[in-house]
N, C-alpha and C. Protein backbone atom coordinates (compact mmCIF):
# COMPACT_ATOMS: atom_id res chain seq x y z
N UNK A 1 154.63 76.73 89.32
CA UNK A 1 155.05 75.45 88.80
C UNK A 1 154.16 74.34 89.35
N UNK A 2 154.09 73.00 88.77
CA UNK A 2 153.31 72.22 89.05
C UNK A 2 154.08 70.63 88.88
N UNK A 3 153.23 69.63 88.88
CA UNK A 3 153.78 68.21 88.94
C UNK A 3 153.07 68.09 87.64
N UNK A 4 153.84 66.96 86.75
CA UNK A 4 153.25 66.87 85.49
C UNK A 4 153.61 65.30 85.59
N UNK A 5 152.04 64.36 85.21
CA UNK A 5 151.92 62.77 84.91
C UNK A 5 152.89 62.67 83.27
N UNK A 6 153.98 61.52 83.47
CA UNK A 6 154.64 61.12 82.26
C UNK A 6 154.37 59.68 81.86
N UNK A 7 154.69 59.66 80.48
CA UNK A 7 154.94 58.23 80.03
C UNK A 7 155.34 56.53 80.65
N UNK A 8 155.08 56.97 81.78
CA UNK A 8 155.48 55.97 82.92
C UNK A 8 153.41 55.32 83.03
N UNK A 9 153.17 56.65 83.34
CA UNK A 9 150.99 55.96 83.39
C UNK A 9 150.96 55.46 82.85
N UNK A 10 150.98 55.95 81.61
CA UNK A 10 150.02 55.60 80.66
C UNK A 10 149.95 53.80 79.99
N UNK A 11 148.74 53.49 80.37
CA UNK A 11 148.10 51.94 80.58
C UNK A 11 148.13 51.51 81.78
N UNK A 12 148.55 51.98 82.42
CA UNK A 12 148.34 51.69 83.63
C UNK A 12 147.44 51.97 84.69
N UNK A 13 146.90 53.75 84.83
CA UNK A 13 146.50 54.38 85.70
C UNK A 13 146.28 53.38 87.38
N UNK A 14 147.32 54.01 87.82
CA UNK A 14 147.38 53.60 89.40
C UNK A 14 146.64 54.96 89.83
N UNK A 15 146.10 54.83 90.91
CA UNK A 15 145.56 56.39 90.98
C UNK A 15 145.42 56.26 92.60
N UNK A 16 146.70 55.90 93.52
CA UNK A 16 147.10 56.36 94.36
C UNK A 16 147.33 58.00 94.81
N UNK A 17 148.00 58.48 93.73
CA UNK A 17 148.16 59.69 93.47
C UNK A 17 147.12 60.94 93.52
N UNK A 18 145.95 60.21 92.96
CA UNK A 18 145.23 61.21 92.54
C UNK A 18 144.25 61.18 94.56
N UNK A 19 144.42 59.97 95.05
CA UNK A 19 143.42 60.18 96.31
C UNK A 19 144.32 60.84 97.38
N UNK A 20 145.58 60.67 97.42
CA UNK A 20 146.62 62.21 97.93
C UNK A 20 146.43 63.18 97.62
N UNK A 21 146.02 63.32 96.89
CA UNK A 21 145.81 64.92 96.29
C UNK A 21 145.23 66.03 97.07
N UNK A 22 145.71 66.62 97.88
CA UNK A 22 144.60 67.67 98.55
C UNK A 22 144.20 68.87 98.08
N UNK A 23 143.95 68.69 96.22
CA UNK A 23 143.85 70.26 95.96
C UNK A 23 143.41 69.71 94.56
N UNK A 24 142.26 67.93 94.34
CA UNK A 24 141.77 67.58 93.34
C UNK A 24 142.40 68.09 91.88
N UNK A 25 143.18 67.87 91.79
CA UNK A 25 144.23 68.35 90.71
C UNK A 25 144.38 67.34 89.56
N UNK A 26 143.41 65.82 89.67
CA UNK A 26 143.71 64.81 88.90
C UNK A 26 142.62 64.65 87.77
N UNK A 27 143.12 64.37 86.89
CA UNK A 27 142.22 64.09 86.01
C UNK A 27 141.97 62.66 85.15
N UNK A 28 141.10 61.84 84.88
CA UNK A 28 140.87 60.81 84.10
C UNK A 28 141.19 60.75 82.93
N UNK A 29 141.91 60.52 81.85
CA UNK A 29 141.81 60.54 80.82
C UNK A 29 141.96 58.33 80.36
N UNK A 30 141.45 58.72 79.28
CA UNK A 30 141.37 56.80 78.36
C UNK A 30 142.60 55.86 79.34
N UNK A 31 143.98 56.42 79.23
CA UNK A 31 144.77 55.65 79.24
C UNK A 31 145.85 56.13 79.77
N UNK A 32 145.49 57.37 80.83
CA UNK A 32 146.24 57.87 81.88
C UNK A 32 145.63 58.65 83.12
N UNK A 33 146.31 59.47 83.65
CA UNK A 33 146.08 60.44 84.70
C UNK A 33 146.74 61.60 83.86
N UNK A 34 145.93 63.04 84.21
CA UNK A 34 146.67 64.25 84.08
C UNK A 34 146.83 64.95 85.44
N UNK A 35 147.44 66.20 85.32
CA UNK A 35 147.56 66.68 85.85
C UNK A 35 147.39 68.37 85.99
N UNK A 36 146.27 68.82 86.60
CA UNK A 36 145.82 70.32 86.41
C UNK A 36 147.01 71.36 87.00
N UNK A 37 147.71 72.08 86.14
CA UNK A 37 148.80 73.04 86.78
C UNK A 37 148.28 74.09 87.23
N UNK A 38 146.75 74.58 87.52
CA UNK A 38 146.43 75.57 87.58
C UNK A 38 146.50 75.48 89.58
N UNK A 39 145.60 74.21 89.86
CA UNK A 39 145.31 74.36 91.37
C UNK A 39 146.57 73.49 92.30
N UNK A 40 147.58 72.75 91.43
CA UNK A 40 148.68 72.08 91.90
C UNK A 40 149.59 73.18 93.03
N UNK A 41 150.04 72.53 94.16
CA UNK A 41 149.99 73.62 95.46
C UNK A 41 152.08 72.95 95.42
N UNK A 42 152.14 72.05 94.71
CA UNK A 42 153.87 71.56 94.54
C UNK A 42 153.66 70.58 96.37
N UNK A 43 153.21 70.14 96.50
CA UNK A 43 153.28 69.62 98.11
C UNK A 43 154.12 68.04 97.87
N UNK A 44 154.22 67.58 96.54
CA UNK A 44 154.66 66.42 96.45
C UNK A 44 154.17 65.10 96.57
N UNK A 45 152.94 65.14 97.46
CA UNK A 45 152.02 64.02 97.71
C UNK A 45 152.20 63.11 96.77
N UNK A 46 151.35 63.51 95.60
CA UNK A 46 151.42 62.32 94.09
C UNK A 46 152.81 62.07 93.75
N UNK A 47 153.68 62.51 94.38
CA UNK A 47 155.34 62.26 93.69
C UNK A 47 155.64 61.11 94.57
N UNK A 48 155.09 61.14 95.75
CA UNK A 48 155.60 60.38 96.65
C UNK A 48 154.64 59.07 96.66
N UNK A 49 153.42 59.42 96.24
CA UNK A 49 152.75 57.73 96.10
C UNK A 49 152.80 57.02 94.69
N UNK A 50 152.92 57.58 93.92
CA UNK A 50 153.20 57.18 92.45
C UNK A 50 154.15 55.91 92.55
N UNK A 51 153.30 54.64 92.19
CA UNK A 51 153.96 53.57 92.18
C UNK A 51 155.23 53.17 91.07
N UNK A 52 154.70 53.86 89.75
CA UNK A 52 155.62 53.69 88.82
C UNK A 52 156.53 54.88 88.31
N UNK A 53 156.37 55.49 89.43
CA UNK A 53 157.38 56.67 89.43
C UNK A 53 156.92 57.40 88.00
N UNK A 54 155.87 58.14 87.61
CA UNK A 54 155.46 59.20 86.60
C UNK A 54 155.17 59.98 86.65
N UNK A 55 155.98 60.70 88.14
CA UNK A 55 155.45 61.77 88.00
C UNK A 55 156.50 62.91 88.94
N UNK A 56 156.73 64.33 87.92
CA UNK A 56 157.54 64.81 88.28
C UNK A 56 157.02 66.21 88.54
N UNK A 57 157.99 67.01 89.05
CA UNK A 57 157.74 68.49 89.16
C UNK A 57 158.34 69.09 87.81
N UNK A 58 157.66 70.08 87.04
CA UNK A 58 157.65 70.35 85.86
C UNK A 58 159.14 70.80 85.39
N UNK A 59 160.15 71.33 86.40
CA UNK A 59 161.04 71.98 86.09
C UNK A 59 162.46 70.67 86.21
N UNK A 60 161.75 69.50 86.30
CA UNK A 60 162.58 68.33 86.38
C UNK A 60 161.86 67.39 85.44
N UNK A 61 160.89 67.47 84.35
CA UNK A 61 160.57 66.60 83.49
C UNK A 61 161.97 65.83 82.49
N UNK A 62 162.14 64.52 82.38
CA UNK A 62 163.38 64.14 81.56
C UNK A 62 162.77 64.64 80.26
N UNK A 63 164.14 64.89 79.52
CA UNK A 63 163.67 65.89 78.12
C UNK A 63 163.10 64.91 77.15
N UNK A 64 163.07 63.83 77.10
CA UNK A 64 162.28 62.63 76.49
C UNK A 64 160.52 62.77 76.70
N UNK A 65 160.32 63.54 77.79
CA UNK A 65 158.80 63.58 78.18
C UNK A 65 158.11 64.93 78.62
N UNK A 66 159.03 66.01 77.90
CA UNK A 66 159.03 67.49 78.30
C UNK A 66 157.34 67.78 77.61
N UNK A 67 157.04 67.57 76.96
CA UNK A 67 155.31 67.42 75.86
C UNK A 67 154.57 67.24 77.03
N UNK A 68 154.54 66.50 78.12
CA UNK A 68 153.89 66.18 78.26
C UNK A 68 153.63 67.31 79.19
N UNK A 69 154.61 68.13 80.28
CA UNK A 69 153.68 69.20 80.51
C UNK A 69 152.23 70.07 79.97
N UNK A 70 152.75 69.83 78.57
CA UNK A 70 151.70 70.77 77.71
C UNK A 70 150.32 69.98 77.55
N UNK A 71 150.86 68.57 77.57
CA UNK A 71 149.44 67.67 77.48
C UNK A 71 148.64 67.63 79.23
N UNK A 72 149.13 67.75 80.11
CA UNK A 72 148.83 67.84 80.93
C UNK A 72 147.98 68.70 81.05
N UNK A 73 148.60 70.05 80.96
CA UNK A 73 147.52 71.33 80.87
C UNK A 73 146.34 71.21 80.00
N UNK A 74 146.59 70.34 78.98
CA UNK A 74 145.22 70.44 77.67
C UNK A 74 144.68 69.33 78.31
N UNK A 75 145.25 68.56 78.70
CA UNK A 75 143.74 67.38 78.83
C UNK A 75 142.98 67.18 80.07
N UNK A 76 143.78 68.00 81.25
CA UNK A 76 143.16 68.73 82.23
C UNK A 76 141.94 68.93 82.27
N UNK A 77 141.86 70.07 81.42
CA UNK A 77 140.31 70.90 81.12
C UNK A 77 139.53 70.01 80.44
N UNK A 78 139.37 68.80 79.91
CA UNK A 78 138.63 67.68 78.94
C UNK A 78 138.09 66.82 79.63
N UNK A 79 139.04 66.27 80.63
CA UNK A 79 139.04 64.98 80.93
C UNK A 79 138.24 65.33 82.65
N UNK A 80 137.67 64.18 83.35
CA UNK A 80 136.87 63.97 84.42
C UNK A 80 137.68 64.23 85.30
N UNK A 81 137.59 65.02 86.24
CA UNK A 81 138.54 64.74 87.55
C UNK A 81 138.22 63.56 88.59
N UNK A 82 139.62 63.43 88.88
CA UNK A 82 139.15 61.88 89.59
C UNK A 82 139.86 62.05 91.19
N UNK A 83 139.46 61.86 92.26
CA UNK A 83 139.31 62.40 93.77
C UNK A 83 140.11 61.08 94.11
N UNK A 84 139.32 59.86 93.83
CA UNK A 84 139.21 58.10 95.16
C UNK A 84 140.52 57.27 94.27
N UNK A 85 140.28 56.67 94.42
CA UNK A 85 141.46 55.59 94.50
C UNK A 85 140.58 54.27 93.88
N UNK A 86 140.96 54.20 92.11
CA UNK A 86 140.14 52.74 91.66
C UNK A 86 141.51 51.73 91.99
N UNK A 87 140.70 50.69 90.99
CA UNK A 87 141.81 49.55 90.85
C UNK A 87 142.76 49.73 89.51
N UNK A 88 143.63 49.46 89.38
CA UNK A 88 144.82 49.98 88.56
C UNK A 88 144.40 48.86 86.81
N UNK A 89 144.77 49.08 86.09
CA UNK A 89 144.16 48.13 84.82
C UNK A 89 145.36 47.13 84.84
């Protein structure tokens, strides 16, 4: 199981989250953050710095934003991984 970025990012990208990360699991996309389920270790880090609260462990996604596990996994593999910590838009 893994942590999956929801409808809470997106326009926003805070990317607190992604410089917690000890297992580079984040990814860039236009107008969010994803989240790679492959190397995600469940440690909670990004759950716990996530300013706008978007981000959950997969088996607790609200059923309003359950998709987005799946988008997570697909845009994973597309999108840039992102390590540092920018400025939020």
């Amino acid at each position: 199981m893994a942590f999956v970025v929801t409808e809470p990012c997106f326009g926003c990208k805070h990317t607190e989250c992604a410089a917690v990360c000890p297992c580079d699991c984040f990814h860039e996309g236009e107008h969010m953050l994803f989240i790679d389920p492959i190397p995600c270790i469940d440690c909670e880090a990004c759950q716990n710095a996530c300013p706008t609260q978007a981000i959950f462990h997969e088996d607790s996604v609200p059923e309003q934003w359950r998709d987005f596990i799946a988008l997570n996994a697909e845009m994973a593999e597309i999108c840039p991984s992102i390590t540092e910590r920018k400025t939020p838009r």
